[in-house]
Protein backbone atom coordinates (compact mmCIF):
# COMPACT_ATOMS: atom_id res chain seq x y z
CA UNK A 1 13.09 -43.48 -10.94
CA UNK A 2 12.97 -40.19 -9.63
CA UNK A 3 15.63 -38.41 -7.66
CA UNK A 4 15.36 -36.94 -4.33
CA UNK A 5 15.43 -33.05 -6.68
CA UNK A 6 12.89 -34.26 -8.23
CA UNK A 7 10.23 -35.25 -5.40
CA UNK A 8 11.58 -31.97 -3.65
CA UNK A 9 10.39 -29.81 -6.82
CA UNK A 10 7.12 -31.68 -7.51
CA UNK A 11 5.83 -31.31 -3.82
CA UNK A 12 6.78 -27.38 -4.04
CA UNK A 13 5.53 -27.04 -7.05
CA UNK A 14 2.13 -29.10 -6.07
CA UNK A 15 2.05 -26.68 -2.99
CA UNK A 16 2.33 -23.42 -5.10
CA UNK A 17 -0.13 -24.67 -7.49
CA UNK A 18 -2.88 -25.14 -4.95
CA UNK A 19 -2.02 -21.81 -2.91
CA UNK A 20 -0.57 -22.79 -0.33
CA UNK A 21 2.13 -20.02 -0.54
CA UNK A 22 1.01 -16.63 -1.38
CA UNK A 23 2.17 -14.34 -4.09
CA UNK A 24 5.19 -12.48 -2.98
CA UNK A 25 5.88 -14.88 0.02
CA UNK A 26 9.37 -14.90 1.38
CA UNK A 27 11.57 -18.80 0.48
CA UNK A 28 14.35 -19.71 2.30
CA UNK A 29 16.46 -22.54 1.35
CA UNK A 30 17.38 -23.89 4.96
CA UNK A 31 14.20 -23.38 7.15
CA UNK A 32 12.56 -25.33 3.91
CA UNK A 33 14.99 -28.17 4.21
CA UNK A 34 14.35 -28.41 7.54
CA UNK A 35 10.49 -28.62 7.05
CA UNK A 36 10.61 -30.82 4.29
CA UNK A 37 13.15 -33.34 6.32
CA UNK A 38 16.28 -33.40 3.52
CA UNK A 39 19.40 -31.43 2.73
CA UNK A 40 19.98 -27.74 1.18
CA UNK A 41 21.40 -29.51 -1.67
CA UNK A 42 17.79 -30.97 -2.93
CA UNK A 43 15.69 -27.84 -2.06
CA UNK A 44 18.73 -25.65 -3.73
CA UNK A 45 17.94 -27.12 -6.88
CA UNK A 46 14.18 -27.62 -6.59
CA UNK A 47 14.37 -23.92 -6.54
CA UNK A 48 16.19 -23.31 -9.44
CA UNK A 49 13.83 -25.41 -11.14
CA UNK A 50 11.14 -23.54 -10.49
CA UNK A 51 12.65 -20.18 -11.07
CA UNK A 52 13.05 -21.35 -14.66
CA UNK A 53 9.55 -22.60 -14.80
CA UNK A 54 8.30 -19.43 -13.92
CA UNK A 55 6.82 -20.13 -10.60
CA UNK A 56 9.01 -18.40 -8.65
CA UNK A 57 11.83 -15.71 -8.91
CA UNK A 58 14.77 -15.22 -7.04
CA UNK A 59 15.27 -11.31 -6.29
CA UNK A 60 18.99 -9.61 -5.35
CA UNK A 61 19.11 -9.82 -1.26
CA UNK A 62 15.58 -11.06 -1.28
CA UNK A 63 16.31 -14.34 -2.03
CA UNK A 64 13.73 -16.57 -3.57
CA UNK A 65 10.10 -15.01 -3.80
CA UNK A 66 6.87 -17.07 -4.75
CA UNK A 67 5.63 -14.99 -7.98
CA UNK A 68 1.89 -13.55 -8.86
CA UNK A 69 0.13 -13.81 -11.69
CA UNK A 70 -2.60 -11.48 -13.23
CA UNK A 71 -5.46 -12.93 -14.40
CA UNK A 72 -3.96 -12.10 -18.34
CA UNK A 73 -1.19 -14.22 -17.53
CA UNK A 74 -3.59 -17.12 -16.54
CA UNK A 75 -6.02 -16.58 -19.70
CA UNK A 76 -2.91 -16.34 -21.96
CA UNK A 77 -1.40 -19.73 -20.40
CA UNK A 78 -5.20 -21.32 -21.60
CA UNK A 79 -4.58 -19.79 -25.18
CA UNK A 80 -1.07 -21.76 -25.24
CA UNK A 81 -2.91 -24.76 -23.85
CA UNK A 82 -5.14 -24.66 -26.72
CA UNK A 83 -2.52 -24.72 -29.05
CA UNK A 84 -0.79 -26.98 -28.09
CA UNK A 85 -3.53 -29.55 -27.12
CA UNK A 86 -5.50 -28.92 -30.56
CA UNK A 87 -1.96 -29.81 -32.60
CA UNK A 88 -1.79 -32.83 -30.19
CA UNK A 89 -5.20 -34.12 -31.09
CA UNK A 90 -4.23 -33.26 -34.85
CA UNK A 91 -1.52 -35.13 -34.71
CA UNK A 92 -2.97 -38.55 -32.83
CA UNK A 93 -6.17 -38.15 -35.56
CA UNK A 94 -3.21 -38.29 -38.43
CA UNK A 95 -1.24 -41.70 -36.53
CA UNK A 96 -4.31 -43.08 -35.06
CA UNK A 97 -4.95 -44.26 -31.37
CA UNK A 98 -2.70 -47.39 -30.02
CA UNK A 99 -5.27 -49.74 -28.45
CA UNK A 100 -3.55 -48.95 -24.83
CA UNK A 101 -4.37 -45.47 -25.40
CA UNK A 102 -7.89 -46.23 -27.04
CA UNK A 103 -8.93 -48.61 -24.05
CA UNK A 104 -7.59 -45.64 -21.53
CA UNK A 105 -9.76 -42.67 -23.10
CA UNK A 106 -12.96 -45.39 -23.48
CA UNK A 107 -12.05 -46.50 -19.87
CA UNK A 108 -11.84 -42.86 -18.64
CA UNK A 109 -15.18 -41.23 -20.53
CA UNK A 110 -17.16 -44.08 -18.80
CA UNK A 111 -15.68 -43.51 -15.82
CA UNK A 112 -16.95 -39.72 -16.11
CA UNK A 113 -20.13 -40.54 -17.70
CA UNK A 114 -20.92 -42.83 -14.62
CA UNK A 115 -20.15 -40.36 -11.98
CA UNK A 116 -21.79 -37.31 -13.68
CA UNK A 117 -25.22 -39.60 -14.11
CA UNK A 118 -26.35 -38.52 -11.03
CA UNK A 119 -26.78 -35.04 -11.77
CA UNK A 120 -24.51 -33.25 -9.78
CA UNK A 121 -20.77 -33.51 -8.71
CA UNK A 122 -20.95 -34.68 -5.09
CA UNK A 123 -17.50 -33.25 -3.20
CA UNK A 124 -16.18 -37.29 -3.03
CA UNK A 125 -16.35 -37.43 -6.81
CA UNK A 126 -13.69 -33.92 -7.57
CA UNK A 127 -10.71 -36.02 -6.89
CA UNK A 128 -12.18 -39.24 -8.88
CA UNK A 129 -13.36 -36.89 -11.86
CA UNK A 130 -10.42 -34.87 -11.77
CA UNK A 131 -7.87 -37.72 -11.99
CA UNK A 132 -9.92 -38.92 -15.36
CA UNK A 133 -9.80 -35.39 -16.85
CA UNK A 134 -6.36 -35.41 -16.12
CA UNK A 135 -5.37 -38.74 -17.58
CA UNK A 136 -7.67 -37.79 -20.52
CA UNK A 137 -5.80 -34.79 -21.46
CA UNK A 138 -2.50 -36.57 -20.51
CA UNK A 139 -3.10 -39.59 -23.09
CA UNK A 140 -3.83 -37.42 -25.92
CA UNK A 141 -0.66 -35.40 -25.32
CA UNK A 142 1.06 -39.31 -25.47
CA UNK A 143 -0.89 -40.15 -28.32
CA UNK A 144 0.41 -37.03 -30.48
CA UNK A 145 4.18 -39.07 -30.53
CA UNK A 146 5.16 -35.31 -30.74
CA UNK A 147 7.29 -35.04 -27.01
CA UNK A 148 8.22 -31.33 -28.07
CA UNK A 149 4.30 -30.75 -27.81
CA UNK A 150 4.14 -32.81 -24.58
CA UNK A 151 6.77 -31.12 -23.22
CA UNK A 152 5.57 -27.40 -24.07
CA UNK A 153 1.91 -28.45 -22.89
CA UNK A 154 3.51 -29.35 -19.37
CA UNK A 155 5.02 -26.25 -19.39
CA UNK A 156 1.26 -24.24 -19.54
CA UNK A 157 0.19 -26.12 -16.99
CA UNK A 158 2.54 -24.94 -14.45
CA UNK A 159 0.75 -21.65 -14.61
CA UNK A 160 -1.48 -21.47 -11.39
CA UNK A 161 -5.12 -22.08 -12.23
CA UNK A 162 -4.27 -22.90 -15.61
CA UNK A 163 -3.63 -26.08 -15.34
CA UNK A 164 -6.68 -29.09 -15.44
CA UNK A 165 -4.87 -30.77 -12.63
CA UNK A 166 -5.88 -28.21 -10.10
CA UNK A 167 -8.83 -26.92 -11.25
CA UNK A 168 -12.54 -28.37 -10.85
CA UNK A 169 -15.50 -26.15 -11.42
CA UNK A 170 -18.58 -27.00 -9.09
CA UNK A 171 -21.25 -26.35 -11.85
CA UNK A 172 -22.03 -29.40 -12.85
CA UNK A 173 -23.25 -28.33 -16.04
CA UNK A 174 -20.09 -26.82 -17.01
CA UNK A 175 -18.69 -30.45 -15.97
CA UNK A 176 -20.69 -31.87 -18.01
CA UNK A 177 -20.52 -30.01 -21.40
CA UNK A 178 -16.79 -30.27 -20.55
CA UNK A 179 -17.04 -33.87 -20.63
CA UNK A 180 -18.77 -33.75 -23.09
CA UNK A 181 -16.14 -32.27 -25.27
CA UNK A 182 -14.21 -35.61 -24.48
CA UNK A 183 -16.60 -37.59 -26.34
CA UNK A 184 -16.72 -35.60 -29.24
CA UNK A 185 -12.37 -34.96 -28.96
CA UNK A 186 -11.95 -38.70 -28.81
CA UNK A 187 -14.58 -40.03 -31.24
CA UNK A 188 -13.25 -36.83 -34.01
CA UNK A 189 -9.64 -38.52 -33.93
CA UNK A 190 -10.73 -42.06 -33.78
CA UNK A 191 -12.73 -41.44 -37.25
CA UNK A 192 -8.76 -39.76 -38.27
CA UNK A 193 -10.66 -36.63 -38.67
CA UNK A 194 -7.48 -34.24 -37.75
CA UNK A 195 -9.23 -30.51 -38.03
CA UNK A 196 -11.62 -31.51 -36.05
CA UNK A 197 -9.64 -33.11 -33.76
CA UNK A 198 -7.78 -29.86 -33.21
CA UNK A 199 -10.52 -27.38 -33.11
CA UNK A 200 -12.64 -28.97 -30.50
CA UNK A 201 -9.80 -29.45 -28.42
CA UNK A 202 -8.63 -26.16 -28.80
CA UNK A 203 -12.35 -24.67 -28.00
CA UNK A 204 -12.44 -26.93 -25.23
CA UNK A 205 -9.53 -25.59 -23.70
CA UNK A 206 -10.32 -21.84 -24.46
CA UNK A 207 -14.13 -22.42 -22.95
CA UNK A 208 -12.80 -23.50 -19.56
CA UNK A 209 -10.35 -19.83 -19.60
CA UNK A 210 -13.25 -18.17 -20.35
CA UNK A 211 -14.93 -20.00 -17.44
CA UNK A 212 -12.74 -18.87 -15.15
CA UNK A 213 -11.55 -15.16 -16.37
CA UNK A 214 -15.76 -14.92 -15.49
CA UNK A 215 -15.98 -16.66 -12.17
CA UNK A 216 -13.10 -14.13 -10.98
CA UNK A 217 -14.86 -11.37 -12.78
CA UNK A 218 -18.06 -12.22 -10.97
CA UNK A 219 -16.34 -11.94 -7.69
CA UNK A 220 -14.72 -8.75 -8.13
CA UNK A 221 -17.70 -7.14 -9.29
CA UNK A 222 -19.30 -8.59 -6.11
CA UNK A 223 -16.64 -6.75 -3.41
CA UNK A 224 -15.75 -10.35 -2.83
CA UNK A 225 -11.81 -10.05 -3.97
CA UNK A 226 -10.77 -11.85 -0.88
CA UNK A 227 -12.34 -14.99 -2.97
CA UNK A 228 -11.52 -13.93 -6.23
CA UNK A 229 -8.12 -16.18 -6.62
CA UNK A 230 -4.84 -15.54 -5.02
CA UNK A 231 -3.71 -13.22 -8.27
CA UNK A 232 -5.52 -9.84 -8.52
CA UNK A 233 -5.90 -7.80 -12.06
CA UNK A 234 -2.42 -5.77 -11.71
CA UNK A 235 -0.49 -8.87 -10.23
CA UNK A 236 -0.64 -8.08 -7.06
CA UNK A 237 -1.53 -10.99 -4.29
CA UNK A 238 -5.55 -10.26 -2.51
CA UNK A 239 -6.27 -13.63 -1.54
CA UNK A 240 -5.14 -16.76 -0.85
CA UNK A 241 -7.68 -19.44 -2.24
CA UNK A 242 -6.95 -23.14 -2.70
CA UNK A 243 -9.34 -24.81 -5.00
């Protein structure tokens, strides 16, 4: 069961995942309380949770101070995703798939088959098709029985746009070779065939960084840097885009 800490830190972290506090944006610890509707005491060490995490930093007579990410940052956190999820396929190909976890990743490629079928990724189908991605990538870090890996993976994805739980590109094509990399993930470690469990994942993980290091180049090279993301090239907050 989760403490009161806890629920504090995953709602801020949720919210500075999904933009809704720009780079270099000013924390306090008792107008937050007071917004959120609990003590200092919670929010105090929600804070120092996610100074160590990364997300935020917590500056001499500044206080606490949401922190910005280049774009190299983001890229590099895919590289460590890919990693990390390639040794975690490696190492569910070598013990093999429980029949929980089995009947989850069949359940969730149908699931994604059925709602790509129509061709294009309606806006009511990102949060249904984003919630199978996630549980997707979330049973084969469970199926690796490795909870250093788990834990390290977890860590990558509290990166902003690094993480699959936030992101969700609209070209349905992209979606669907994506998906399609699920298929081919799941079916190389049910046959127990470990390299190949570990190098599609890890191409799988380093396509979608290249994905987006080229959406936010596209928009740059447009003038349109207001849309680009909410991290610009030198670090330094532009925009403030939730996605």
């Amino acid at each position: 069961m989760k403490t009161l800490a806890q629920d504090v830190t995953d709602t801020l972290r949720d919210a500075i995942l999904h933009g809704q506090f720009k780079p270099g944006t000013r924390i306090e610890e008792i107008p937050l309380a007071e917004q959120m509707g609990v003590s200092r005491t919670p929010v105090r060490a929600a804070l120092g949770t996610l100074v160590n995490e990364g997300l935020i930093d917590h500056q001499p007579k500044r206080g606490y101070v949401i922190r910005a990410f280049a774009i190299e940052d983001i890229v590099a956190a895919y590289e460590v995703r890919s990693v990390l999820e390639g040794l975690a396929c490696r190492s569910a190909a070598a013990k093999g798939l429980s029949a929980s976890q089995a009947h989850r990743l069949e359940t969730s490629l149908a699931q994604g088959d059925h709602i790509l079928s129509a061709g294009l990724l309606k806006p009511e189908d990102h949060e249904p098709y984003q919630k199978i991605n996630v549980n997707i990538h979330e049973t084969l870090l469970e199926a690796s029985g490795n909870a250093w890996v788990s834990r390290f993976a977890v860590q990558a994805h509290h990166i902003p746009f690094a993480s699959d739980r936030i992101i969700l590109w609209d070209d349905h094509a992209v979606i669907l070779r994506s998906h399609g990399d699920h298929h081919r993930i799941v079916e190389a470690i049910q046959t127990r065939d470990c390299a190949r469990s570990e190098q599609l994942m890890r191409e799988h993980v380093l396509y979608a960084g290249i994905i987006l290091k080229k959406n936010y180049e596209r928009l740059i090279d447009n003038g349109d840097a207001e849309s680009a993301l909410i991290f610009a090239p030198d670090g330094n907050s532009r925009s403030n885009t939730s996605t």
